[in-house]
Protein backbone atom coordinates (compact mmCIF):
# COMPACT_ATOMS: atom_id res chain seq x y z
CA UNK A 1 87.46 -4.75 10.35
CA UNK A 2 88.47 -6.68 13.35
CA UNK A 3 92.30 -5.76 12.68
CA UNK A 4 91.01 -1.96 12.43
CA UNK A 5 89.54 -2.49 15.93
CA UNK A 6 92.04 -4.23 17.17
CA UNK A 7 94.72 -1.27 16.19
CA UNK A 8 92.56 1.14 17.49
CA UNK A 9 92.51 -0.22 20.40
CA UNK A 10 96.33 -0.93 20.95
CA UNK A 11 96.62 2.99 20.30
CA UNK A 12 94.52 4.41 22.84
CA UNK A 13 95.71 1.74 25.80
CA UNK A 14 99.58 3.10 24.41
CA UNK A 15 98.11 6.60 24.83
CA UNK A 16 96.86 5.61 28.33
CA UNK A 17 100.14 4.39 29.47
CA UNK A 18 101.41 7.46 28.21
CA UNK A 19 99.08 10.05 29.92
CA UNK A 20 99.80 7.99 33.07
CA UNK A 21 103.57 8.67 33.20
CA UNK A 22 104.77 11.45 35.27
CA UNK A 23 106.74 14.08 32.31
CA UNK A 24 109.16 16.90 33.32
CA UNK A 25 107.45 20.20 33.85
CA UNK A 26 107.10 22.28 30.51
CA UNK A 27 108.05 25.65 30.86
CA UNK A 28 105.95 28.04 30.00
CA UNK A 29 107.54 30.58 27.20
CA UNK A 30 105.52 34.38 28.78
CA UNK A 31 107.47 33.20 31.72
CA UNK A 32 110.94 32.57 30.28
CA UNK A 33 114.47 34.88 32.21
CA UNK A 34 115.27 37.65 30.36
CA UNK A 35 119.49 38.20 29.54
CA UNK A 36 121.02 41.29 31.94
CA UNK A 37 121.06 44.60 29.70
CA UNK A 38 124.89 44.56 28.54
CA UNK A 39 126.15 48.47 29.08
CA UNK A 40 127.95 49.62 25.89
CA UNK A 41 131.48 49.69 25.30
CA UNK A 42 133.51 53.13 25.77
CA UNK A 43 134.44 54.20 22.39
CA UNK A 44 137.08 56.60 23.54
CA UNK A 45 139.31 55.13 26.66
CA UNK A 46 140.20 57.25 28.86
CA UNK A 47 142.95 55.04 30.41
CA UNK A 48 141.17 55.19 33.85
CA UNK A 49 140.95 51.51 36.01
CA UNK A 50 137.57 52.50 36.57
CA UNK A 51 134.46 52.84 33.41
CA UNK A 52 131.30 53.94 33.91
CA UNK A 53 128.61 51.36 34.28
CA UNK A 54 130.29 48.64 35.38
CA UNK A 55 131.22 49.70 38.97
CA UNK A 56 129.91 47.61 41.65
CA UNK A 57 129.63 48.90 44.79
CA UNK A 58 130.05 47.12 47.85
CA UNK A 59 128.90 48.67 50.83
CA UNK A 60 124.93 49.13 49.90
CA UNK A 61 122.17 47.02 49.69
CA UNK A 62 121.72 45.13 46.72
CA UNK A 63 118.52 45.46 45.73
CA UNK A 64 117.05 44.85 41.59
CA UNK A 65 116.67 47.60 39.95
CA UNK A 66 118.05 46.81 36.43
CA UNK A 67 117.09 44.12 33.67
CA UNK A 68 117.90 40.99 34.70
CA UNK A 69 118.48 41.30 38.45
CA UNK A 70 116.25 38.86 40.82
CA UNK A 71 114.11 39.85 43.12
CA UNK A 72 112.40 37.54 46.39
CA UNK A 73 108.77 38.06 46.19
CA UNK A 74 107.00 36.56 49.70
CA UNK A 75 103.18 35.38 49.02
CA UNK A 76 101.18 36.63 51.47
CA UNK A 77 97.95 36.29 50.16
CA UNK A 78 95.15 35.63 52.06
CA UNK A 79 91.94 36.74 51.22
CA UNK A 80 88.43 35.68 52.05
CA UNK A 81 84.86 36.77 50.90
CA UNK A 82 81.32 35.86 52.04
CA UNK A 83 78.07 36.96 50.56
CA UNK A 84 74.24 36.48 50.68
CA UNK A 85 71.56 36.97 48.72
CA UNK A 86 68.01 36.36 49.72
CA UNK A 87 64.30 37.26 47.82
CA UNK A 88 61.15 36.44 48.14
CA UNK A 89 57.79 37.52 45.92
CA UNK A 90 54.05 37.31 46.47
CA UNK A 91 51.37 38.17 44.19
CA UNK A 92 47.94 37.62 44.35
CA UNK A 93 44.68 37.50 41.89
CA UNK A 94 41.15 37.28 42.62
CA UNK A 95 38.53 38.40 39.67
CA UNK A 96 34.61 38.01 39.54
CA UNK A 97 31.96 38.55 37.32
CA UNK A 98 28.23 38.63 38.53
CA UNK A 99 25.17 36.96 36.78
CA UNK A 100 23.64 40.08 34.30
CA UNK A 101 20.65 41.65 36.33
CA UNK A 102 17.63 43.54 34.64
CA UNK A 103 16.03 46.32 36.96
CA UNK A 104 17.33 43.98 40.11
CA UNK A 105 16.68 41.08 38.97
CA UNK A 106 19.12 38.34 37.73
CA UNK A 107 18.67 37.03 34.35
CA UNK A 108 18.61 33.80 33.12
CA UNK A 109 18.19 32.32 29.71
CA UNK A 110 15.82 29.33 29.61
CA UNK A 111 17.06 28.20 26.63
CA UNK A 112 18.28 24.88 25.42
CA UNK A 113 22.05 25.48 24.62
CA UNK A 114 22.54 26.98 27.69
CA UNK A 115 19.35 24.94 30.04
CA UNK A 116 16.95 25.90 32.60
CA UNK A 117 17.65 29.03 35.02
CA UNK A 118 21.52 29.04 33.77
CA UNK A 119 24.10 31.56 35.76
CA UNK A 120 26.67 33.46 33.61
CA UNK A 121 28.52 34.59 36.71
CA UNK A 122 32.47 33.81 36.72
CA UNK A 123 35.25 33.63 39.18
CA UNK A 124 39.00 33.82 38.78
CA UNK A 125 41.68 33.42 41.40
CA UNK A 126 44.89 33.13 40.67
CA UNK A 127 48.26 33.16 43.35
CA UNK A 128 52.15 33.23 42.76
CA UNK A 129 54.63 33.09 44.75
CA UNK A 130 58.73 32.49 45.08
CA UNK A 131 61.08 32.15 48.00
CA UNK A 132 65.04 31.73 47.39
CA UNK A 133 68.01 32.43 49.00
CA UNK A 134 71.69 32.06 48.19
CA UNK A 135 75.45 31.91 50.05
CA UNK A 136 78.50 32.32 49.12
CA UNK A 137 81.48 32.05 51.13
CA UNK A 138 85.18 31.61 49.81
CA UNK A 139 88.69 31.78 51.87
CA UNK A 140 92.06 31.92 49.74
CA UNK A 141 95.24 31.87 51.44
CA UNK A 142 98.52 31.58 49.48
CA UNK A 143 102.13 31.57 51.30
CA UNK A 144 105.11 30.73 50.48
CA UNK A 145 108.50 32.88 48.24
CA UNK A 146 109.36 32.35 44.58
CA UNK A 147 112.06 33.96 43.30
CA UNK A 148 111.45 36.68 40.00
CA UNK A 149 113.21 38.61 37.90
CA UNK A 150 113.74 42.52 36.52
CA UNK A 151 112.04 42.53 32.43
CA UNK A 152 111.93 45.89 32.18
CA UNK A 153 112.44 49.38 33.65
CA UNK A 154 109.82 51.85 33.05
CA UNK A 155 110.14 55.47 32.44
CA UNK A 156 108.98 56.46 35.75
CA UNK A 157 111.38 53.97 37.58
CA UNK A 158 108.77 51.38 38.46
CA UNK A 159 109.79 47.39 37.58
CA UNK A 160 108.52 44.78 35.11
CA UNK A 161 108.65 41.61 37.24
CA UNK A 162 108.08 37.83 36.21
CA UNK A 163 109.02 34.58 37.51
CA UNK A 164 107.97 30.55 37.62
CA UNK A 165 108.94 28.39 39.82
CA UNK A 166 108.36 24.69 38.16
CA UNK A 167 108.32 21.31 40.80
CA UNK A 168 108.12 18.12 39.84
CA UNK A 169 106.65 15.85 42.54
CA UNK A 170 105.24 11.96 42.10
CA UNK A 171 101.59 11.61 40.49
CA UNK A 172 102.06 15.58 38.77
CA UNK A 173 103.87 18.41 38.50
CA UNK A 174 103.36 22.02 40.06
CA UNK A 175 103.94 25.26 38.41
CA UNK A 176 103.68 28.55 40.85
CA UNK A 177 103.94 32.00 38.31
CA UNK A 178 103.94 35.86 39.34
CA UNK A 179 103.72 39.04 37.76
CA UNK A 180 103.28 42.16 38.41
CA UNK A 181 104.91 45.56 38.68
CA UNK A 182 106.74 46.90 41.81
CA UNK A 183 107.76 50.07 43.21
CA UNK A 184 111.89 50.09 44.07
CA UNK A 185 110.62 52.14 47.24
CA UNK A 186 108.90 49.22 48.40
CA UNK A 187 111.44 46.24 48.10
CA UNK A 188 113.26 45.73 51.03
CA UNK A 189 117.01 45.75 52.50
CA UNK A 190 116.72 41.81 51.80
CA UNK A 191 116.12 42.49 48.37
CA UNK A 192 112.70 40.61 49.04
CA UNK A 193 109.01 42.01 48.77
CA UNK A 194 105.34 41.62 49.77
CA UNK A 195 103.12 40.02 47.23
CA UNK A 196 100.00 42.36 48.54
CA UNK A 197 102.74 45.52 47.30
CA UNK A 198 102.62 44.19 43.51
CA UNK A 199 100.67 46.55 40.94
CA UNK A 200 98.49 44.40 38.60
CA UNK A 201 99.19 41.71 39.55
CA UNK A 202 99.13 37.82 38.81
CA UNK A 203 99.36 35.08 40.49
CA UNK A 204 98.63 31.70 39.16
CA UNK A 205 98.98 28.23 41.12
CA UNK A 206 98.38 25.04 38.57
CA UNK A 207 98.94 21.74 38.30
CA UNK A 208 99.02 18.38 36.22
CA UNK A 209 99.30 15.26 35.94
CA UNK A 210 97.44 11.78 37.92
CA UNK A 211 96.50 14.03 40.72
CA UNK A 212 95.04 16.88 38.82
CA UNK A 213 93.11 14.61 36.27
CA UNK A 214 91.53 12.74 38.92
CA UNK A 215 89.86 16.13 40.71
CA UNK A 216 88.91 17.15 37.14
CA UNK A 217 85.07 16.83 35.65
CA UNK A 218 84.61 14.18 33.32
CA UNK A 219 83.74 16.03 29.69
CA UNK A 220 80.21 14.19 30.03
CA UNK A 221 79.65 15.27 33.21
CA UNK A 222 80.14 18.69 32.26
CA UNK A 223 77.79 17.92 29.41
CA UNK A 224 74.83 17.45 32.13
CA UNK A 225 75.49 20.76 33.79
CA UNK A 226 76.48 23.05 31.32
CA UNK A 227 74.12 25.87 29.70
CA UNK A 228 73.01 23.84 26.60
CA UNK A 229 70.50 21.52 28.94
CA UNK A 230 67.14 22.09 29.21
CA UNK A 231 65.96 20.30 32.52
C-alpha cells in the first residue's frame, strides 16, 4: 500500500513539473494555410511566350483575391456596452373578521371550551415587498494586425478568410485567430483591411500556460457558485 502511495505520488509531482514547463504553441487544425489553387495545364500549346492564367501583372495593386493569397487584416475593435436594470414591488394585505352579532348585539358563547364572554373576531395583515437593482458595464478594445489568408472564393466574388497568429512568450503562450468574410471592394491599395469591414465574423484572443492557469477558477471554487447549490 505504501509503495502504491508512494508511486502515485511520484506521478502527479512528474505531472506538475510537466504542466509547469512552458510548450511550443499547438496549432490549431480549423486554422491551418490552405495550398494556392494550381491553374491547369494547356492541353493544346499554342507556341505563344505568354499562357493564360499565369500572367502577372506588374503595374496594379496587388491585392488577394484568389486561394491562397494573404491578406493584412488591422483590429480595430473597440466596443463598449453599459446597462441597468432596476425594480422594485410593494404589496400589501390587511383582512378582518368581526365578532358574530345577533339583532346588534355581539355574541358570545359562555361555554367551557371556548370560556366566559369569548370574541371570535380575527385579524390578518400581511406586507411584501422587494427592492433590486443591477449594472452592467463592459469596454472591449482590441488593436493590433495579423496577417490571413484567401480559403475560398464564393460565387458572388466575396472571400473566405482565416488566419492565426501563434506567440510564444515566458510563463504561456498566445494565440490571436480571425475569420470572417470580406468584400474585394473593401480591401485596400495596401492589400490591408478593417476588422469592423469583416462579414461574420470571429475573433478569438486566448491564452495558456503559468499565466493563464493562475487567473483561472479553481474547479472547487466553481463548485460553490455554480447552479447545482442551494444556498
Amino acid at each position: 500500500m505504501n509503495q502504491m502511495l508512494s508511486k502515485l505520488l511520484l506521478i502527479a509531482l512528474a505531472a506538475a513539473l510537466l504542466a509547469g514547463c512552458n510548450s511550443k504553441p499547438v496549432r490549431d487544425p480549423a486554422f491551418a494555410p490552405v495550398a494556392p489553387v494550381v491553374p491547369q495545364m494547356n492541353v493544346q500549346q499554342n507556341g505563344a511566350i505568354y499562357q493564360a492564367g499565369y500572367e502577372r501583372s506588374w503595374f496594379e495593386n496587388v491585392r488577394a483575391r484568389r486561394v491562397g493569397d494573404i491578406l493584412v487584416v488591422s483590429l480595430v475593435e473597440d466596443t463598449e456596452a453599459s446597462q441597468t436594470n432596476a425594480g422594485k414591488i410593494s404589496k400589501s394585505n390587511s383582512t378582518s373578521i368581526t365578532n358574530p352579532t345577533w339583532f346588534g348585539k355581539p355574541v358570545n358563547f359562555d361555554a367551557p371550551l371556548f370560556g366566559a364572554n369569548s370574541n371570535f373576531g380575527a385579524s390578518m395583515d400581511s406586507s411584501h415587498s422587494f427592492d433590486g437593482s443591477g449594472e452592467n458595464t463592459q469596454n472591449n478594445e482590441f488593436s493590433g494586425s495579423i496577417s490571413v489568408m484567401v480559403t475560398e472564393v464564393l460565387a458572388n466574388g466575396y472571400m473566405r478568410v482565416r488566419g492565426e497568429k501563434r506567440i510564444a512568450m515566458t510563463g504561456g503562450n498566445e494565440y490571436i485567430r480571425v475569420s470572417g468574410i470580406v468584400r474585394p471592394e473593401d480591401i485596400n491599395t495596401d492589400n490591408t483591411i478593417d476588422s469592423t469591414k469583416i462579414a461574420d465574423a470571429t475573433l478569438t484572443y486566448v491564452g495558456d500556460g503559468q499565466v493563464s492557469m493562475a487567473s483561472q477558477m479553481g474547479w472547487i471554487a466553481k463548485f460553490f457558485i455554480s447552479a447545482v447549490m442551494p444556498w
